[in-house]
Protein backbone atom coordinates (compact mmCIF):
# COMPACT_ATOMS: atom_id res chain seq x y z
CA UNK A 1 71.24 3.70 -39.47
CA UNK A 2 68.47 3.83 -37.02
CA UNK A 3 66.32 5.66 -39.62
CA UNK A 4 65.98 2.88 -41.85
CA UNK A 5 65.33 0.59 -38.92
CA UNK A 6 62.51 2.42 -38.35
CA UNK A 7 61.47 2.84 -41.60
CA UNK A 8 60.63 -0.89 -41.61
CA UNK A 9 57.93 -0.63 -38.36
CA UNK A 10 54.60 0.30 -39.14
CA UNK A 11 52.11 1.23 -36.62
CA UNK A 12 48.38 -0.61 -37.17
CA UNK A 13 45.53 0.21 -35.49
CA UNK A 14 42.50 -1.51 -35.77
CA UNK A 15 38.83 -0.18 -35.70
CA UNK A 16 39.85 3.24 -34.05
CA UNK A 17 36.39 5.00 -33.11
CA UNK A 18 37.65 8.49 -32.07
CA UNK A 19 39.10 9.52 -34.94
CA UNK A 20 41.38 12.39 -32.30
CA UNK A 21 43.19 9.01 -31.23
CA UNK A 22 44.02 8.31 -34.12
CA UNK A 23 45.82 12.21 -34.33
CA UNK A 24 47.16 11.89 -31.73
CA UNK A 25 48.89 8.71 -32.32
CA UNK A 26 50.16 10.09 -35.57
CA UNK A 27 51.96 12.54 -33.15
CA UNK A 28 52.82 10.17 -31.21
CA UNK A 29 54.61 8.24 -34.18
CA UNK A 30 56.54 11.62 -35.92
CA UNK A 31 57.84 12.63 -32.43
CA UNK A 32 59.62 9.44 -31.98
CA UNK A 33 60.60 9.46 -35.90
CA UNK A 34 58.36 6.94 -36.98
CA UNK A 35 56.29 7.37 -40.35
CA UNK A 36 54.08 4.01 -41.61
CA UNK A 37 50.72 4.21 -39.92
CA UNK A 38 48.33 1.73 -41.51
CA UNK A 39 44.15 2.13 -40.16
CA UNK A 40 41.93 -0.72 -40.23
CA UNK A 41 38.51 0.01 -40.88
CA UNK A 42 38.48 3.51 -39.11
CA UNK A 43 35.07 4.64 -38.05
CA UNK A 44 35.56 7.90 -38.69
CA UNK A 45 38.92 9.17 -41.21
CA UNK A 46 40.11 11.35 -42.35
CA UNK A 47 38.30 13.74 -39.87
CA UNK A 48 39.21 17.47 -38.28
CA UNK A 49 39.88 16.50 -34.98
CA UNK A 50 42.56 13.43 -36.16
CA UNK A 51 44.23 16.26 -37.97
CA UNK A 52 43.81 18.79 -34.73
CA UNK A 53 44.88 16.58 -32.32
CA UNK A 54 48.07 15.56 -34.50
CA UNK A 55 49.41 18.68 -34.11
CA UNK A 56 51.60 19.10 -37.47
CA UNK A 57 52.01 15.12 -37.76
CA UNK A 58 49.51 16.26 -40.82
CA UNK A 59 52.18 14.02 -43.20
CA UNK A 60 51.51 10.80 -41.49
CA UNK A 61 48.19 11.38 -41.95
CA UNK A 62 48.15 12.15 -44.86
CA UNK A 63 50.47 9.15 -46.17
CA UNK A 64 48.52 6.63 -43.90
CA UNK A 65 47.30 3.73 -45.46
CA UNK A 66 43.55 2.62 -44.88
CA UNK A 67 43.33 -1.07 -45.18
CA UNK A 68 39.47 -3.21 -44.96
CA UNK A 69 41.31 -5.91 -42.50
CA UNK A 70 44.08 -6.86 -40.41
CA UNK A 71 45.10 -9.26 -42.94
CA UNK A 72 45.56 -6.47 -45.69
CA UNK A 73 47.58 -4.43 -43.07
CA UNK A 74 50.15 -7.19 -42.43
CA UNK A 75 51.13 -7.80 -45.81
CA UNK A 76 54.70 -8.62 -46.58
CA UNK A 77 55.23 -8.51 -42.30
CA UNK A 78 57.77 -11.11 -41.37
CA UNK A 79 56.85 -10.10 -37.67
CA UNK A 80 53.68 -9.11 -36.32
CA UNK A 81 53.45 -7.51 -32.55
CA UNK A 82 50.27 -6.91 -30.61
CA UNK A 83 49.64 -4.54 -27.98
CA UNK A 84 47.50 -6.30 -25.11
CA UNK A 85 46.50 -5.15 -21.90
CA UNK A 86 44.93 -8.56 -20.76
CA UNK A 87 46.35 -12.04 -20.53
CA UNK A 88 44.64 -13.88 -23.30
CA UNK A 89 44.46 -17.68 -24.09
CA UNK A 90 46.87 -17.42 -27.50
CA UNK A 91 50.50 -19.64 -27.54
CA UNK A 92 52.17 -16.67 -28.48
CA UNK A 93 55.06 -15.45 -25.80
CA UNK A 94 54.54 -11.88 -24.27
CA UNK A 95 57.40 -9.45 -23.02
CA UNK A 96 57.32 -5.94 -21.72
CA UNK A 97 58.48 -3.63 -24.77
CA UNK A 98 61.39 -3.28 -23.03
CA UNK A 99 62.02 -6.99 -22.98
CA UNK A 100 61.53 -7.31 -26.32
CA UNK A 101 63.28 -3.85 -27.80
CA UNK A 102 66.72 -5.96 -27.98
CA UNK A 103 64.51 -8.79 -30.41
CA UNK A 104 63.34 -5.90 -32.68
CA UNK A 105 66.51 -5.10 -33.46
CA UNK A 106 67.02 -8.47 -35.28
CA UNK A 107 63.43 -8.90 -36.67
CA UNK A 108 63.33 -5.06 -38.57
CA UNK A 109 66.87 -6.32 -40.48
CA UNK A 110 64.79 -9.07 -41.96
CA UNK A 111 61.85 -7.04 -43.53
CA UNK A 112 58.76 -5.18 -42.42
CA UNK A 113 57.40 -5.40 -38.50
CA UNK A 114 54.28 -4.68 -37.45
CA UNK A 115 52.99 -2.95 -34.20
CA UNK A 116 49.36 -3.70 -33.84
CA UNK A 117 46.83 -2.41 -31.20
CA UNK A 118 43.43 -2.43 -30.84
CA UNK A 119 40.30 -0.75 -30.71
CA UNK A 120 39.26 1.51 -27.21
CA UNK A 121 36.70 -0.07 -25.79
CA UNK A 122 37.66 -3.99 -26.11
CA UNK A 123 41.68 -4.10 -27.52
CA UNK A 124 42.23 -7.20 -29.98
CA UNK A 125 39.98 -10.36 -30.45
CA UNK A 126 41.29 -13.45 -30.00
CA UNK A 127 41.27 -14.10 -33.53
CA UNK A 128 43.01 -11.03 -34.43
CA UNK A 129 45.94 -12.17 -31.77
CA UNK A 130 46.65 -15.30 -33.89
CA UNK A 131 47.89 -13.13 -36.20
CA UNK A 132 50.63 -12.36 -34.27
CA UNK A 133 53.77 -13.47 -33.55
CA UNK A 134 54.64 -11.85 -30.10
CA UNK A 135 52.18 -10.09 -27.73
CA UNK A 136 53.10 -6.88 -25.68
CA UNK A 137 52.05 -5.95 -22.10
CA UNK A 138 52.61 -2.30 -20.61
CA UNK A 139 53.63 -3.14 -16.83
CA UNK A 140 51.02 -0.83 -15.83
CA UNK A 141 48.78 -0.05 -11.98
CA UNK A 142 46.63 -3.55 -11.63
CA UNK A 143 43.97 -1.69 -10.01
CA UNK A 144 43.77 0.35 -13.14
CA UNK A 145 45.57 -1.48 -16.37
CA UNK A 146 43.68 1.19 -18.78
CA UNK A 147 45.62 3.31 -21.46
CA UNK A 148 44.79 5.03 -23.95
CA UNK A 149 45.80 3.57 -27.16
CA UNK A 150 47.51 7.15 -28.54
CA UNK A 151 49.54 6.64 -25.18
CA UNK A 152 50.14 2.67 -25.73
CA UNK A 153 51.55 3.66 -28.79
CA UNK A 154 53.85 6.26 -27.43
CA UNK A 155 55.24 3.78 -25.29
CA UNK A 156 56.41 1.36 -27.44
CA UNK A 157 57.57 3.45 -30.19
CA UNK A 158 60.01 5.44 -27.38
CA UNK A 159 61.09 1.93 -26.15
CA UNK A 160 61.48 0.53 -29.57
CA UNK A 161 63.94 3.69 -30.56
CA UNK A 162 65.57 3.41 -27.39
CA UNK A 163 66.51 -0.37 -27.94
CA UNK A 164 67.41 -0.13 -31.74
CA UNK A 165 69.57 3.34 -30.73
CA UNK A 166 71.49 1.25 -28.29
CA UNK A 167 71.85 -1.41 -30.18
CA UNK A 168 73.31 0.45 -33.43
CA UNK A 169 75.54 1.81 -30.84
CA UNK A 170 77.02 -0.97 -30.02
CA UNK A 171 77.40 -2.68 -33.09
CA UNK A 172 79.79 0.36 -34.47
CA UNK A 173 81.50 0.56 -31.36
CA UNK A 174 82.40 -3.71 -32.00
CA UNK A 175 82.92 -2.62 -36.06
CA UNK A 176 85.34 -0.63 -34.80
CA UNK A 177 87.55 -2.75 -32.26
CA UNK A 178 88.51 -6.02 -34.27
CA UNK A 179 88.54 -8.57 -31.77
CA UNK A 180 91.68 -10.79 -30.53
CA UNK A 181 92.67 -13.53 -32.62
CA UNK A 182 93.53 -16.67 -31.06
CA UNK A 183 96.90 -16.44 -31.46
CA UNK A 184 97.24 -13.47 -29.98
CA UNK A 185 95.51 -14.77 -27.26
CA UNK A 186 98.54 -17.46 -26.96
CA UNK A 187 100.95 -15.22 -27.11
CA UNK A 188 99.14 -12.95 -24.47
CA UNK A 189 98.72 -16.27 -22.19
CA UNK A 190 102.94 -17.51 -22.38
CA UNK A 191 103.40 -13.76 -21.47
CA UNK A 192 100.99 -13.62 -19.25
CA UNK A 193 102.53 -17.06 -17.78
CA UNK A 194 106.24 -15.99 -17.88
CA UNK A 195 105.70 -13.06 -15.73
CA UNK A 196 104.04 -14.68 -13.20
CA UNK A 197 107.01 -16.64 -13.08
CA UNK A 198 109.39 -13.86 -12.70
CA UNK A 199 107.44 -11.98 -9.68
CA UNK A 200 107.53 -15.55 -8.09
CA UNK A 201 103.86 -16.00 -8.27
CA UNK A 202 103.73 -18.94 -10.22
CA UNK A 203 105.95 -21.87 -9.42
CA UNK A 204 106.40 -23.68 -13.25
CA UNK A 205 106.91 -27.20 -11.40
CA UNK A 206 103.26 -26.57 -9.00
CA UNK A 207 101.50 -24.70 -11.76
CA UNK A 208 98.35 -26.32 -10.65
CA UNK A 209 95.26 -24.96 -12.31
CA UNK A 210 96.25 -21.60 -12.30
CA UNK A 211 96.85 -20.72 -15.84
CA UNK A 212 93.38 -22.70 -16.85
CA UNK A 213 91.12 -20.76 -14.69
CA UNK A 214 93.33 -17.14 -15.57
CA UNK A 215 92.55 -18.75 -19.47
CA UNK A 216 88.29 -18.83 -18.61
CA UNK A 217 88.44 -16.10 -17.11
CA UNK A 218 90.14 -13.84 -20.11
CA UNK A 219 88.35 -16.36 -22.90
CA UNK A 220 84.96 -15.48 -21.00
CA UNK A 221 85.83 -11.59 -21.51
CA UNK A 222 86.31 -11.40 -25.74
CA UNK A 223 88.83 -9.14 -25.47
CA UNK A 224 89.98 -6.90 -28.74
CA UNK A 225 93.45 -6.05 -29.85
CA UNK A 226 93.30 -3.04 -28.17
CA UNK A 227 92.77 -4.45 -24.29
CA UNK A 228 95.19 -7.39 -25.11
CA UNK A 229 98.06 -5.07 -25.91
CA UNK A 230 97.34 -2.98 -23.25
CA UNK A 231 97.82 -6.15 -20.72
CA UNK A 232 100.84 -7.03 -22.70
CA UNK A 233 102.23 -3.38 -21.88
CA UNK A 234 101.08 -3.73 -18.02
CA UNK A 235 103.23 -7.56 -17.71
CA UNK A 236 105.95 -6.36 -19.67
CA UNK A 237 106.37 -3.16 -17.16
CA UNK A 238 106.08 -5.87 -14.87
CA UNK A 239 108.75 -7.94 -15.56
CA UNK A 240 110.78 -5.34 -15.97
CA UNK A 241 110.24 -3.70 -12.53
CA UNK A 242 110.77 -7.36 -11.67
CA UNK A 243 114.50 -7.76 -13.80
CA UNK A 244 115.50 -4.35 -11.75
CA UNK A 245 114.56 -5.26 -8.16
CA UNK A 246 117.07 -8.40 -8.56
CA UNK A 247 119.43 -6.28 -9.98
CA UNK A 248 119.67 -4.38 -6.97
CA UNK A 249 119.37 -7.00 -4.46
């Protein structure tokens, strides 16, 4: 379920000084389904105008966890994310959170992920970004990169659910299908191969390379029980389409 998924991302912001960005990224966070918001160091919390501008997110503020460092905030993290707008000297690989929304998926099975960002005026030091594991950048204007962090947030919590929604999605939909077994792939290709040869298509002693490319090509596709008996159906219609027409000639 996508609820659990998301039950393992927590949202960490770092130094927040207006304490309404911090409401409104609680918002933010419960529109999108999301509930672990951890604050680190807040200037100013709990406060009226974090509870004002969150709107009826009072529960994630309420359940938010205020931590005295980074450090305290990624506990038990097997993945920590940063939210940067600026290319910074640090190793770590950046993506778009679109890029990355497909990794997530993998990472929140594993244990807790973090999403860090951080403060208005100057983001994450360098320090704090060796922390992390992966860095995000928002393709934003470059004449004007800035966002505020409440939206930053917004972003990458939508993309986030997005990815892991599709991604559920199609892991059910491949649960449900069982894939073709090699065998049946066999028996699909000497079908497949003996009603070539009755349309006259293939000729079995200039076979060429014929049946090893038509092999890639269907290998290359992963096709489940359900497609392969449906091409069974189509060559055995085939061939008998085939067995008529000489019967009239």
């Amino acid at each position: 379920m996508v609820e659990n998924l998301v039950d393992n991302i927590r949202v960490v912001m770092v130094e927040t000084t207006h304490p309404g960005n911090i409401g409104a990224a609680a918002r933010a966070m419960k529109a999108m389904g999301y509930k672990n918001l951890y604050l680190v160091k807040p200037k100013i919390y709990p406060n009226a105008e974090a509870t004002a501008r969150a709107a009826g997110a009072d529960d994630i503020l309420t359940n938010a966890v205020v931590c005295n460092s980074l450090q305290e905030a990624l506990q038990g993290c097997v993945t920590v994310i940063a939210s940067s707008a600026r290319p910074r000297a640090i190793s770590s690989p950046v993506f778009t959170p679109r890029e990355y929304a497909s990794k997530l998926h993998e990472m929140v099975m594993l244990g807790p992920v973090a999403l860090v960002f951080g403060r208005e005026s100057s983001g994450l030091s360098n320090e704090e970004l060796e922390h992390c594991n992966v860095i995000l950048q928002i393709p934003t204007n470059p004449d004007f990169s800035s966002l505020n962090v409440a939206s930053a947030i917004q972003i990458l919590c939508y993309e986030f659910i997005q990815g892991l929604q599709c991604l559920e999605a199609e892991k059910t939909d491949r649960e449900k299908v069982q894939l073709a077994t090699a065998d049946e792939m066999n028996y699909f290709y000497d079908h497949l191969q003996q009603s070539m040869i009755d349309v006259n298509f293939l000729n079995p002693e200039q076979p060429r390379k014929l049946m090893r490319r038509l092999k890639s090509l269907f290998n290359r596709a992963h096709l489940d029980e359900n497609e392969v008996s449906i091409l069974r159906g189509f060559l055995a219609a085939v061939q008998e389409t085939a067995t008529e027409g000489k019967k009239n000639e």
